[in-house]
Protein backbone atom coordinates (compact mmCIF):
# COMPACT_ATOMS: atom_id res chain seq x y z
CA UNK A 1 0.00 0.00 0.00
CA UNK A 2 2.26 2.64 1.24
CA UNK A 3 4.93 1.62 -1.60
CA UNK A 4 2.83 1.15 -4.33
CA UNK A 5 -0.84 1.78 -4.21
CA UNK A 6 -0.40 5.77 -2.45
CA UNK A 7 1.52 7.20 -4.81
CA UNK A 8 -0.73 6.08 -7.58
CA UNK A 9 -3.85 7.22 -5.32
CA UNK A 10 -2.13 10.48 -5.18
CA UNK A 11 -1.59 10.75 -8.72
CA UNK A 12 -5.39 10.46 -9.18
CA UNK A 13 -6.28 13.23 -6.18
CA UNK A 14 -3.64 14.89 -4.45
CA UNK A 15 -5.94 14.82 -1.29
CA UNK A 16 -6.29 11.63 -0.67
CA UNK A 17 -4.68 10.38 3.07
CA UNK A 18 -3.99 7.25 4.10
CA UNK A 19 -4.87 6.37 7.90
CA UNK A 20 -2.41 4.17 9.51
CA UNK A 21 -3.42 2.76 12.61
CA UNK A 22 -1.92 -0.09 14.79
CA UNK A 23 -1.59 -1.93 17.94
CA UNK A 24 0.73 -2.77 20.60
CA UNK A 25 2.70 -6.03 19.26
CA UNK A 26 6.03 -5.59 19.34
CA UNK A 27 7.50 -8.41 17.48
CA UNK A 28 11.43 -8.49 16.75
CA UNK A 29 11.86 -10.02 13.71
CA UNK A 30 9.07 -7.28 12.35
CA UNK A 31 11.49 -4.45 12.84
CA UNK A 32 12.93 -4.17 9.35
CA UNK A 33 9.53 -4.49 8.20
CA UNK A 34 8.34 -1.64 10.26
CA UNK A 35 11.79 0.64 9.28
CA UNK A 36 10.95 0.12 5.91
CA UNK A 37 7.06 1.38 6.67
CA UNK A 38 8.51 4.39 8.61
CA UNK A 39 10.45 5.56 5.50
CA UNK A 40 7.63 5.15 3.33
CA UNK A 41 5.47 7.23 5.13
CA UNK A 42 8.06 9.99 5.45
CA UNK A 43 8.18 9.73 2.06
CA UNK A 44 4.61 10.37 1.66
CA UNK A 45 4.83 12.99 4.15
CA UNK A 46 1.14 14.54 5.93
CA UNK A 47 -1.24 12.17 3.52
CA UNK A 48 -0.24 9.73 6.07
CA UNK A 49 -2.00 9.86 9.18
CA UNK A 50 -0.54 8.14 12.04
CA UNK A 51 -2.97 7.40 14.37
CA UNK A 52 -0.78 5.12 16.56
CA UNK A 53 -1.77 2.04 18.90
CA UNK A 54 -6.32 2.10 19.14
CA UNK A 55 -8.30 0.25 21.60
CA UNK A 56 -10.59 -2.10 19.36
CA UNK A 57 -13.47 0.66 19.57
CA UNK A 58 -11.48 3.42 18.38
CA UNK A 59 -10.33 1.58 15.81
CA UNK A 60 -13.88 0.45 14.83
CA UNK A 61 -15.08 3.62 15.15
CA UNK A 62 -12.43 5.01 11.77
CA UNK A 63 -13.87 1.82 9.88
CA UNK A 64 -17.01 3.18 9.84
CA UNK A 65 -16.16 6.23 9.03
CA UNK A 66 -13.35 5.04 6.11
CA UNK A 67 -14.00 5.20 2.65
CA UNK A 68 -11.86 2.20 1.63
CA UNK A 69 -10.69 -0.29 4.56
CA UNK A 70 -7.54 -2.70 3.85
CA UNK A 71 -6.56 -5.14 6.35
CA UNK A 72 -3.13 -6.68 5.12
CA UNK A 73 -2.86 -10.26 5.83
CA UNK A 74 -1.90 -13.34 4.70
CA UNK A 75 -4.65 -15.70 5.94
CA UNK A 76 -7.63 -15.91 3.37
CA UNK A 77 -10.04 -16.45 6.29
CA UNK A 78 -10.79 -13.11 8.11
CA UNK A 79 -12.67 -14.87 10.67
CA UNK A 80 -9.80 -14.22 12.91
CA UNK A 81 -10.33 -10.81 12.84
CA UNK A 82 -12.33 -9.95 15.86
């Protein structure tokens, strides 16, 4: 997404933002993963929102309001998604 789905978003409409949330799962092996993240987003500069580390509600609360929700995963069932 943040590599190579935002810029071409942005192409389309320069105001489109991207709301990053998380949660707190601090996983070691993850941390080049998440480097790599944090320099995309300073790439993309303020059409990312961080919103940091939600309680489930808060978090439900911005998928109701989102206009397009993506939940990156590798499992095909969601059903663990709670």
């Amino acid at each position: 997404m943040l590599r190579d789905i935002m810029p071409r978003l942005l192409e389309r409409d320069s105001e489109f933002q991207l709301y990053l949330a998380g949660y707190e799962h601090d996983v070691p092996t993850l941390g080049g993963f998440y480097g790599e993240c944090d320099r995309l987003v300073a790439r993309l500069g303020d059409r990312v929102v961080r919103l940091g580390a939600l309680r489930k509600a808060e978090l439900y609360e911005h998928f109701l309001s989102a206009g397009v929700f993506l939940y990156p995963d590798t499992v095909t069932n969601a059903a663990h998604v709670s």
